[in-house]
Structures are given as structure tokens and as C-alpha cells.
PDB file of N, CA and C in Angstrom:
ATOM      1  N   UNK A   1      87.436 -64.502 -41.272  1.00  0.00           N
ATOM      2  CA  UNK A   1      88.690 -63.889 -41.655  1.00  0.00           C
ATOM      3  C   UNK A   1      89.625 -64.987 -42.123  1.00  0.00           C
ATOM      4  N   UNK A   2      89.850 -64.604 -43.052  1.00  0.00           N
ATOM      5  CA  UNK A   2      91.415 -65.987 -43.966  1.00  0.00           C
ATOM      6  C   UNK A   2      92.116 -65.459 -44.524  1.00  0.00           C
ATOM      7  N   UNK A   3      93.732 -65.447 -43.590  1.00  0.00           N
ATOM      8  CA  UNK A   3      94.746 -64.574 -43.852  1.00  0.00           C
ATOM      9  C   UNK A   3      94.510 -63.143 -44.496  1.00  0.00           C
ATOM     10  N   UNK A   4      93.690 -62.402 -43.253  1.00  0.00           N
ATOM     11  CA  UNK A   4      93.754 -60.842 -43.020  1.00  0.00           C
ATOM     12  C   UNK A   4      92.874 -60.537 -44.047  1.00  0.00           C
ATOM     13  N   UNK A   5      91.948 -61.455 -44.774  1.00  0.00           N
ATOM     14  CA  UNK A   5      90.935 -61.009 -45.634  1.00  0.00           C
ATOM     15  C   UNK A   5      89.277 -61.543 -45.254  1.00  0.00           C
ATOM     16  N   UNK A   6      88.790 -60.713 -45.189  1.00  0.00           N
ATOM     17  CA  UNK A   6      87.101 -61.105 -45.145  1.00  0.00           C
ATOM     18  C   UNK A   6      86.090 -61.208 -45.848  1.00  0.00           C
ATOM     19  N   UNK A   7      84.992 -61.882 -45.949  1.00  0.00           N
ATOM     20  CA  UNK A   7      84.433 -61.783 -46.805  1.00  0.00           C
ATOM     21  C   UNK A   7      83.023 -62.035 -46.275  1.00  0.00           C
ATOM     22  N   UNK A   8      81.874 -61.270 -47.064  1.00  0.00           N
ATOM     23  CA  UNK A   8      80.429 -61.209 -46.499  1.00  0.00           C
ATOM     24  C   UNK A   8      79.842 -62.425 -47.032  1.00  0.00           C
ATOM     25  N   UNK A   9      79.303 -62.959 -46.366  1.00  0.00           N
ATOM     26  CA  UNK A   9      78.669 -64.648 -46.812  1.00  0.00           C
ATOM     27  C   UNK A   9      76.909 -64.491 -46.449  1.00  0.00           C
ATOM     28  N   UNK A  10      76.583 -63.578 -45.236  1.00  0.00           N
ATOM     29  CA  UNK A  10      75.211 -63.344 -45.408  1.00  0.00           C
ATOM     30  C   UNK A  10      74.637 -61.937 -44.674  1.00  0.00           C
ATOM     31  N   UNK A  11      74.052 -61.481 -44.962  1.00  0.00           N
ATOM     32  CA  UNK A  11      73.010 -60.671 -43.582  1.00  0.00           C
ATOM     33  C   UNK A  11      71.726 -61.189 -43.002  1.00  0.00           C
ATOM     34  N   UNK A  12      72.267 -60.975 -41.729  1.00  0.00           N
ATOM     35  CA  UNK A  12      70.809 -61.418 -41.022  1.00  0.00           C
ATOM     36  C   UNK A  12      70.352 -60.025 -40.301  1.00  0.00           C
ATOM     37  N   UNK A  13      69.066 -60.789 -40.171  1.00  0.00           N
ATOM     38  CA  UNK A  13      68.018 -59.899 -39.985  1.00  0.00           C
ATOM     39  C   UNK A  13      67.040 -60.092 -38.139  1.00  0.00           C
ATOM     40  N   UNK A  14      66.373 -59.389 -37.885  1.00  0.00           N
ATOM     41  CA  UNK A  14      65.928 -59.733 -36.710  1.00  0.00           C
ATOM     42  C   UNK A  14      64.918 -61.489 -36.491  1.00  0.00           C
ATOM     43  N   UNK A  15      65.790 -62.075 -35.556  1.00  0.00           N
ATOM     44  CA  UNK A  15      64.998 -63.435 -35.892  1.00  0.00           C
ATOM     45  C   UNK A  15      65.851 -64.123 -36.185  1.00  0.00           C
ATOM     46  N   UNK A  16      66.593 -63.736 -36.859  1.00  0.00           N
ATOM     47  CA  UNK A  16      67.777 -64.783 -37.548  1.00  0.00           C
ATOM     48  C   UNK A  16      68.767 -65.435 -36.320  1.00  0.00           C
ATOM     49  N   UNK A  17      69.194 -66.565 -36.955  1.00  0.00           N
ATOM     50  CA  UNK A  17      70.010 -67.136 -35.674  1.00  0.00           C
ATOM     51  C   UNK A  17      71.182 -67.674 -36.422  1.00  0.00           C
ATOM     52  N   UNK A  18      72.587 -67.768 -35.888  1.00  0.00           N
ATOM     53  CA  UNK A  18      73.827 -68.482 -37.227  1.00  0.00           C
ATOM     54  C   UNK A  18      74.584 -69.052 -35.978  1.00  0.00           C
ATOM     55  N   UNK A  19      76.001 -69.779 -35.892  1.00  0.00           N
ATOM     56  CA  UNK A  19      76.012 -71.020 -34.969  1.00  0.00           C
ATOM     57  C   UNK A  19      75.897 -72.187 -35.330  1.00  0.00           C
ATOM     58  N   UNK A  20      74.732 -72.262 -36.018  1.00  0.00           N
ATOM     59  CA  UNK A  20      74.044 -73.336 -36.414  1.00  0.00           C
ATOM     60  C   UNK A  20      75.148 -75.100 -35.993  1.00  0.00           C
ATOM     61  N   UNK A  21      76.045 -74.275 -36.953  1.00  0.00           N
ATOM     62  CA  UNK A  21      76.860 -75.692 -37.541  1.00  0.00           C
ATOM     63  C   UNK A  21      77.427 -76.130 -36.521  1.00  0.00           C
ATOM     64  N   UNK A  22      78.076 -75.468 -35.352  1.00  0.00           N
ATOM     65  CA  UNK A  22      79.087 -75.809 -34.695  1.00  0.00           C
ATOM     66  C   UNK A  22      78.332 -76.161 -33.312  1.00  0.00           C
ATOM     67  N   UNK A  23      76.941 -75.395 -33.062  1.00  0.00           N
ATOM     68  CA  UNK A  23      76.002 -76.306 -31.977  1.00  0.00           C
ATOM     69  C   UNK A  23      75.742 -78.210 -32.693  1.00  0.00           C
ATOM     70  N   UNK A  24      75.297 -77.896 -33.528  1.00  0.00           N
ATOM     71  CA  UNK A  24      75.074 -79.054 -33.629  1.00  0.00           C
ATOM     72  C   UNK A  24      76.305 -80.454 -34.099  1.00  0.00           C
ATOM     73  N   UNK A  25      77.243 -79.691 -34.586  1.00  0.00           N
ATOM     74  CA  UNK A  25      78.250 -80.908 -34.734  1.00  0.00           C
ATOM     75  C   UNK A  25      79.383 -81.060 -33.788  1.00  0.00           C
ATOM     76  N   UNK A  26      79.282 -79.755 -32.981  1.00  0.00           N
ATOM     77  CA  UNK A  26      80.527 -79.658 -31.631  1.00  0.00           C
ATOM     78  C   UNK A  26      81.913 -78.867 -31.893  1.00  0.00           C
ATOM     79  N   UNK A  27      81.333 -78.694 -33.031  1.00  0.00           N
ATOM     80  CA  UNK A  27      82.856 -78.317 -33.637  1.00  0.00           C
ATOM     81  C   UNK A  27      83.077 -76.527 -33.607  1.00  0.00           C
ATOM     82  N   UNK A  28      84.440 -75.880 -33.951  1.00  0.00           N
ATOM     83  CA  UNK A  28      84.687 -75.024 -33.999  1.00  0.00           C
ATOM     84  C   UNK A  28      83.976 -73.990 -35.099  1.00  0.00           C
ATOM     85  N   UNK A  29      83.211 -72.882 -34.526  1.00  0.00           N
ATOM     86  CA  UNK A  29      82.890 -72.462 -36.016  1.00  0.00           C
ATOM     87  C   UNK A  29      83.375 -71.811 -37.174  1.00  0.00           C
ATOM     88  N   UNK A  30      82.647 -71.756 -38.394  1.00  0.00           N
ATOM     89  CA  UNK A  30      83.205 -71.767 -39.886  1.00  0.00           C
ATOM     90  C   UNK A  30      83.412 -70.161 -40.088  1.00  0.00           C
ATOM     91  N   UNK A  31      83.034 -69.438 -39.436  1.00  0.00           N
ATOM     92  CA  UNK A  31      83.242 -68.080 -39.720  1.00  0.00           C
ATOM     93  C   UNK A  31      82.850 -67.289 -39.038  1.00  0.00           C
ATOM     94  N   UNK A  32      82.865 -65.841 -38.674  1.00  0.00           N
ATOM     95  CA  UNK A  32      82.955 -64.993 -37.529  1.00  0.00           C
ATOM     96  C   UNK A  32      81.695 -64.190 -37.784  1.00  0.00           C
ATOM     97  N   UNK A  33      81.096 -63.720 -37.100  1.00  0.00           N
ATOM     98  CA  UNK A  33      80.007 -62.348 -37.336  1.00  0.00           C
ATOM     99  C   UNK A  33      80.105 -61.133 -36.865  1.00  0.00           C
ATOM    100  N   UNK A  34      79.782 -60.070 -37.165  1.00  0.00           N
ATOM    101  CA  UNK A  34      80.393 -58.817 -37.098  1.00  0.00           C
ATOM    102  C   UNK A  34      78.647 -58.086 -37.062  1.00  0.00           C
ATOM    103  N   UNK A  35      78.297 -57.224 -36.053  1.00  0.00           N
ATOM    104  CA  UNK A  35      77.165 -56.703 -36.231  1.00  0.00           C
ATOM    105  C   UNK A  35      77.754 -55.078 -36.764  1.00  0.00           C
ATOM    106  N   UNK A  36      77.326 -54.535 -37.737  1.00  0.00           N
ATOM    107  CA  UNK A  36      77.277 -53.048 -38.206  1.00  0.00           C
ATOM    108  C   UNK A  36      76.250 -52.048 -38.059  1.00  0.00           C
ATOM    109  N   UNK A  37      74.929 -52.689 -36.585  1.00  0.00           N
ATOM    110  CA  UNK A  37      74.271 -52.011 -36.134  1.00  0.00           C
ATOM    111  C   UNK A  37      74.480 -52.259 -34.668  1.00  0.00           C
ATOM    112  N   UNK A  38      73.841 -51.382 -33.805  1.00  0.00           N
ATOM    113  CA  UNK A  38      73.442 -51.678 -32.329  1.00  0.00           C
ATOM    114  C   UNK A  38      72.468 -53.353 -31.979  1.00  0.00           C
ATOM    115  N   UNK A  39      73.380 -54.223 -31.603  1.00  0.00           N
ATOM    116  CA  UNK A  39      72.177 -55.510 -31.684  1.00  0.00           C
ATOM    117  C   UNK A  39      72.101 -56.284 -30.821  1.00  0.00           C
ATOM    118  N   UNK A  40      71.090 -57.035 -30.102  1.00  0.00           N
ATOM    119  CA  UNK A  40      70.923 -57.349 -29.171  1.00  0.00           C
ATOM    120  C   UNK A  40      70.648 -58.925 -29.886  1.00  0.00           C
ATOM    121  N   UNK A  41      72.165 -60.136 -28.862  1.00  0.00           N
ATOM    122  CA  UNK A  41      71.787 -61.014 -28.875  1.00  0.00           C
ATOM    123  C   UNK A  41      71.630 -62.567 -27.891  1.00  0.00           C
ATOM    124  N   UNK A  42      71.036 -63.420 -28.031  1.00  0.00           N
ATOM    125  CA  UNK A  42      70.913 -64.349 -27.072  1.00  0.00           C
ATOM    126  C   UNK A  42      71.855 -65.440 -27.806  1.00  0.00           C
ATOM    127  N   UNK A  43      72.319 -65.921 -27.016  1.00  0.00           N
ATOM    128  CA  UNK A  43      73.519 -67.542 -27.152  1.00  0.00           C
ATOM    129  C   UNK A  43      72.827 -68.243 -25.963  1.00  0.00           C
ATOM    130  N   UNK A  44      73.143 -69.222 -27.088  1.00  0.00           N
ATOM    131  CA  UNK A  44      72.825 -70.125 -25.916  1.00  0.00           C
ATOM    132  C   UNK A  44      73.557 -71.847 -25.939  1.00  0.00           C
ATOM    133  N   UNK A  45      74.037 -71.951 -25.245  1.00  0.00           N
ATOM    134  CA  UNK A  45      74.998 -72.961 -25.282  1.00  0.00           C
ATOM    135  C   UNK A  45      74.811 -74.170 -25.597  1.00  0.00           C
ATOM    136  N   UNK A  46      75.439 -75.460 -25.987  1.00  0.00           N
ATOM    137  CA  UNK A  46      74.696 -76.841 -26.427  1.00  0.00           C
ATOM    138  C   UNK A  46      74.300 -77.505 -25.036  1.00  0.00           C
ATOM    139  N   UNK A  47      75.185 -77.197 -24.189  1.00  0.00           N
ATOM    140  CA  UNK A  47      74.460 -78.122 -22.829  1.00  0.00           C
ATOM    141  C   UNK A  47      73.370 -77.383 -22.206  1.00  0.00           C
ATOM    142  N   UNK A  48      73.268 -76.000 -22.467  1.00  0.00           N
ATOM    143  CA  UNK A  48      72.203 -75.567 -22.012  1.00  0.00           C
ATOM    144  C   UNK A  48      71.118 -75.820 -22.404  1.00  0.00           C
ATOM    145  N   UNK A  49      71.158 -76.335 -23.854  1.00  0.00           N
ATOM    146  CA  UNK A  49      70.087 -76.680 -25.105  1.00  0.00           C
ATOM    147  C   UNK A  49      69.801 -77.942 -24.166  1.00  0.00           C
ATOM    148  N   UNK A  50      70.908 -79.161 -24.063  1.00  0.00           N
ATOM    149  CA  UNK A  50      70.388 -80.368 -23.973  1.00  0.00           C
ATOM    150  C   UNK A  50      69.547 -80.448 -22.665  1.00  0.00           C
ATOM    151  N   UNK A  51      70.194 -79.264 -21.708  1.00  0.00           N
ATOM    152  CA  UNK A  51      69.470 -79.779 -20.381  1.00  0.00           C
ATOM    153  C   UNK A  51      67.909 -79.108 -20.470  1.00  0.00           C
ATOM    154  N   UNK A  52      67.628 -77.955 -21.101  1.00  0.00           N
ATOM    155  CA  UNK A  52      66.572 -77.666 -21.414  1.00  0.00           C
ATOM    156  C   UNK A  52      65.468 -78.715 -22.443  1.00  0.00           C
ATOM    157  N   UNK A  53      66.341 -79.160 -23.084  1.00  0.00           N
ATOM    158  CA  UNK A  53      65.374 -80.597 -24.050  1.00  0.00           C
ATOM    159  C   UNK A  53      65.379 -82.053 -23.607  1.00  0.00           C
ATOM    160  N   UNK A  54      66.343 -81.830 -22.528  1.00  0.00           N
ATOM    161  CA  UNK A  54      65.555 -83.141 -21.377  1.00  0.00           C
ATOM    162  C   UNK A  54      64.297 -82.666 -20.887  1.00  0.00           C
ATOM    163  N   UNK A  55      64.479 -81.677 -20.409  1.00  0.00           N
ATOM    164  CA  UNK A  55      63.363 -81.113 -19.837  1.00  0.00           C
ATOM    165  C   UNK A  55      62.284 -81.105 -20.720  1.00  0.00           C
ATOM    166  N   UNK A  56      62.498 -80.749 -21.638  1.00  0.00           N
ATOM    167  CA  UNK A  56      61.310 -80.088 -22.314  1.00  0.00           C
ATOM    168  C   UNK A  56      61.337 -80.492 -23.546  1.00  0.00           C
ATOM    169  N   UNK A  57      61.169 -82.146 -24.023  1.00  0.00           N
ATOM    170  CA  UNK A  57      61.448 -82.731 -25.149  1.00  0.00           C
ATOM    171  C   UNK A  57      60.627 -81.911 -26.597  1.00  0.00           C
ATOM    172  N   UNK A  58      59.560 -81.273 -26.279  1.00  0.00           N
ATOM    173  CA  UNK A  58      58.781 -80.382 -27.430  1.00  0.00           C
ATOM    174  C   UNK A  58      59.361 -79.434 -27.617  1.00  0.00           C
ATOM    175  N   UNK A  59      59.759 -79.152 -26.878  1.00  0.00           N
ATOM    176  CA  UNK A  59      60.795 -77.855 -27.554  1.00  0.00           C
ATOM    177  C   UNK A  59      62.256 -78.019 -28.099  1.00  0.00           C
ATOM    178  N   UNK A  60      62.898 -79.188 -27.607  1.00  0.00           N
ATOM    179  CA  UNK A  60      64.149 -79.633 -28.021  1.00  0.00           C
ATOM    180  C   UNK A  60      63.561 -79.699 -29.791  1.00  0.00           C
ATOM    181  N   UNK A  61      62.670 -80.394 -29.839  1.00  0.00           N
ATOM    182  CA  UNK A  61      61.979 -80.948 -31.393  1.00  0.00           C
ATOM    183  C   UNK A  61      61.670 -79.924 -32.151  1.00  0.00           C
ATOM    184  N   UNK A  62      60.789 -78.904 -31.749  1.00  0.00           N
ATOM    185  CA  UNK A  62      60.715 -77.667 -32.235  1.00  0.00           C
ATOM    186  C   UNK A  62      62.403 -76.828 -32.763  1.00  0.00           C
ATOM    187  N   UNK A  63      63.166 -76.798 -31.916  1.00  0.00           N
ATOM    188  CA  UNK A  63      64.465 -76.219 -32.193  1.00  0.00           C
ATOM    189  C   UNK A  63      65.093 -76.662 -33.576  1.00  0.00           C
ATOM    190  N   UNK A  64      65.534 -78.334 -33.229  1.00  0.00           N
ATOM    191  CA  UNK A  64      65.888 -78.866 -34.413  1.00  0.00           C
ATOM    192  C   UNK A  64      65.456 -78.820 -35.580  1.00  0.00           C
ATOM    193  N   UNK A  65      63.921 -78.773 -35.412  1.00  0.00           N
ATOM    194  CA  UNK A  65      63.339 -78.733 -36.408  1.00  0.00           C
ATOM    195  C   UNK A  65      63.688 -77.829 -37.267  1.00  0.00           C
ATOM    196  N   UNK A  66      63.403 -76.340 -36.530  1.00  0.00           N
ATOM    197  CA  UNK A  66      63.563 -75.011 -37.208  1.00  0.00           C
ATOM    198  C   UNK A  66      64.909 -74.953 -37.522  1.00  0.00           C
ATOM    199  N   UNK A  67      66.308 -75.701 -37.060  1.00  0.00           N
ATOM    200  CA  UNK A  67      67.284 -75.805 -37.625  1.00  0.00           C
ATOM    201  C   UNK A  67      67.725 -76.225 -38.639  1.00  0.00           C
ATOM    202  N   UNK A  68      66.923 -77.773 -38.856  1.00  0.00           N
ATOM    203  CA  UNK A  68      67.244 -78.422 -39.986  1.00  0.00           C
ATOM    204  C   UNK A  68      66.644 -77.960 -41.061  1.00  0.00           C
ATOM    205  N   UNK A  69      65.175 -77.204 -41.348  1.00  0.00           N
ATOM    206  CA  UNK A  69      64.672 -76.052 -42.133  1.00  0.00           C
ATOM    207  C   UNK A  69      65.669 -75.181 -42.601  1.00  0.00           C
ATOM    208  N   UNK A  70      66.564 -74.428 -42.185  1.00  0.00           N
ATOM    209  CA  UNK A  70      67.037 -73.199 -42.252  1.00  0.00           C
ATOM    210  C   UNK A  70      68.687 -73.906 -42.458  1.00  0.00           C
ATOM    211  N   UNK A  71      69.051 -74.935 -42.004  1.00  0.00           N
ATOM    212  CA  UNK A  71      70.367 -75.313 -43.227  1.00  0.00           C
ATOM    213  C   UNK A  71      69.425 -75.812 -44.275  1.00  0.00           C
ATOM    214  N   UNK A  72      68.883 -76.289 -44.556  1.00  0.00           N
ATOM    215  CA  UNK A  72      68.474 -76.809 -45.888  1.00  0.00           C
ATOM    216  C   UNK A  72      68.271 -75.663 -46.970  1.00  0.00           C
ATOM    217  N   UNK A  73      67.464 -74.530 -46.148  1.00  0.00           N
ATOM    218  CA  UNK A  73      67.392 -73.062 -47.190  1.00  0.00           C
ATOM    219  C   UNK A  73      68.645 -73.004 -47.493  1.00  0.00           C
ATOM    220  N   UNK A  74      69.442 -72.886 -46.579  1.00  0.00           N
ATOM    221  CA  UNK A  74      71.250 -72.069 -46.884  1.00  0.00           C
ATOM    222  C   UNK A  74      72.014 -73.168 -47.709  1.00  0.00           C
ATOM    223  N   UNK A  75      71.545 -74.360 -47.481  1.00  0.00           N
ATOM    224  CA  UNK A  75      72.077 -75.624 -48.385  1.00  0.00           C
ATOM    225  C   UNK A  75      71.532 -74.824 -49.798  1.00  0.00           C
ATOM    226  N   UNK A  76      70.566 -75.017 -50.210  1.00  0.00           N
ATOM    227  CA  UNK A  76      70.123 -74.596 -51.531  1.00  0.00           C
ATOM    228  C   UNK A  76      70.334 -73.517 -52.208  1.00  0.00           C
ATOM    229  N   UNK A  77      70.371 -72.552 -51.047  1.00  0.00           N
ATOM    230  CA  UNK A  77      70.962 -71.418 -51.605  1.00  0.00           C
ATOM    231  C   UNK A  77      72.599 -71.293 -52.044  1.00  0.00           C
ATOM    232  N   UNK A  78      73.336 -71.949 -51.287  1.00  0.00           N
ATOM    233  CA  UNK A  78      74.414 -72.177 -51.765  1.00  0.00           C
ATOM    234  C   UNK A  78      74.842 -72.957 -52.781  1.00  0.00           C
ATOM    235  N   UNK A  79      74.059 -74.046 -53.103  1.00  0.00           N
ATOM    236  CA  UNK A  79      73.773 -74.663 -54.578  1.00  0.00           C
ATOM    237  C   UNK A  79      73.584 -73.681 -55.648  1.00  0.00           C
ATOM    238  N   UNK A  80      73.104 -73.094 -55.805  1.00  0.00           N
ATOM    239  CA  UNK A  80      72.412 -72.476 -56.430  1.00  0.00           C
ATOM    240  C   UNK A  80      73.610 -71.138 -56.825  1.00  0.00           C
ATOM    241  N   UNK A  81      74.195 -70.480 -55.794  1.00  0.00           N
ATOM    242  CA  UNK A  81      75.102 -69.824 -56.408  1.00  0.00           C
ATOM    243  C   UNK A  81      76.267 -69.979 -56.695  1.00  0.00           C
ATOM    244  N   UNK A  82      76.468 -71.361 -56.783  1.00  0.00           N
ATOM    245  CA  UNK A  82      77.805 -72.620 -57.170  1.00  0.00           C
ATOM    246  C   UNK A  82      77.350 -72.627 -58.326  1.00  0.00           C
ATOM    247  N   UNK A  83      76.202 -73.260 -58.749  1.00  0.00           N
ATOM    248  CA  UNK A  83      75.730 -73.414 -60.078  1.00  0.00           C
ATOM    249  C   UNK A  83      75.983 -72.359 -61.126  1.00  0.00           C
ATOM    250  N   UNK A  84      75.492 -71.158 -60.256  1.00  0.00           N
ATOM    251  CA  UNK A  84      75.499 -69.574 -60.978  1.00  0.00           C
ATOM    252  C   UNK A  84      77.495 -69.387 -61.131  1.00  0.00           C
ATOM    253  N   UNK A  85      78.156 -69.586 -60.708  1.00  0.00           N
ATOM    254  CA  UNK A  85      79.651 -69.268 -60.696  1.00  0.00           C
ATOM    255  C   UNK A  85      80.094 -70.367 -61.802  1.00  0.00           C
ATOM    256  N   UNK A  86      79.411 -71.590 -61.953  1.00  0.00           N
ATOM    257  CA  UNK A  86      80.278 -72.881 -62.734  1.00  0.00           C
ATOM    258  C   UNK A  86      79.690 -72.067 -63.928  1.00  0.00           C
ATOM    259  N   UNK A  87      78.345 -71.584 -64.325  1.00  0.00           N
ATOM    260  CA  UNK A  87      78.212 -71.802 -65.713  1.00  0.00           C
ATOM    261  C   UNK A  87      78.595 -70.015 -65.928  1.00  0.00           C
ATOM    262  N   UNK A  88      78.905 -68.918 -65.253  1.00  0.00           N
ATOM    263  CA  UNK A  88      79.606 -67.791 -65.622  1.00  0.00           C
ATOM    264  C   UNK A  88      80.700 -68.040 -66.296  1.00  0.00           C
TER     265      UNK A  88
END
């Protein structure tokens, strides 16, 4: 929401996970989510992450991994419709 206006930036789907940015850099996040179905979801906190990937360094690796995958899609994809807006 930015000054009383909203705007749709993606849909997710079952599986999908968003957060992303603000687990991993600490920071406040970039925008709000709104479910428009019945949906069931899990959070899970950064210290809960870290104390679980002390524990369990293969899965800490696995996580990131699948994180840094999935900004890189949304990186490109957002390239891509920057590109599409400069040359409209």
C-alpha cells in the first residue's frame, strides 16, 4: 500500500513462499500480501531458521539455495518487464 493505493506485483500459488527479502537482509518488508482465497500458511522466523541450520547445516543450504533460485527468477522477471515498459 503507497498512500492509500495498491498495487498487484504477483500471485502465488501453492508452494510459493514471499518474505524472501526481509528474512534474509533483516530488514522491514517491501510490500504486504493479501490472500483472496481460504489459505493456509507457515512463517517462520530468521532465528528460528538460524537455530534450525545450526542444527541442521543441509538444510540451512538447501533453503538458501532454493532462495537464491527464486530471487534470481523474480530478478529476471522484473528485468524483463522494465525492458518491456522502456521500449513501449
Amino acid at each position: 500500500m503507497n498512500n492509500g493505493k495498491s498495487y498487484h506485483l504477483e500471485t502465488f500459488a501453492k508452494g510459493d513462499f514471499f518474505g524472501d527479502m526481509a528474512f534474509l537482509d533483516h530488514s522491514v518488508r517491501s510490500a504486504d500480501a493479501v490472500a483472496l482465497t481460504p489459505t493456509d500458511l507457515y512463517a517462520l522466523s530468521r532465528t528460528s531458521f538460524d537455530t534450525l541450520a545450526d542444527e541442521r547445516p543441509a538444510v540451512g543450504k538447501r533453503v538458501f539455495a532454493r532462495l537464491a533460485r527464486a530471487l534470481a527468477i523474480r530478478l529476471r522477471q522484473t528485468d524483463a518487464e522494465l525492458r518491456a515498459l522502456k521500449e513501449s
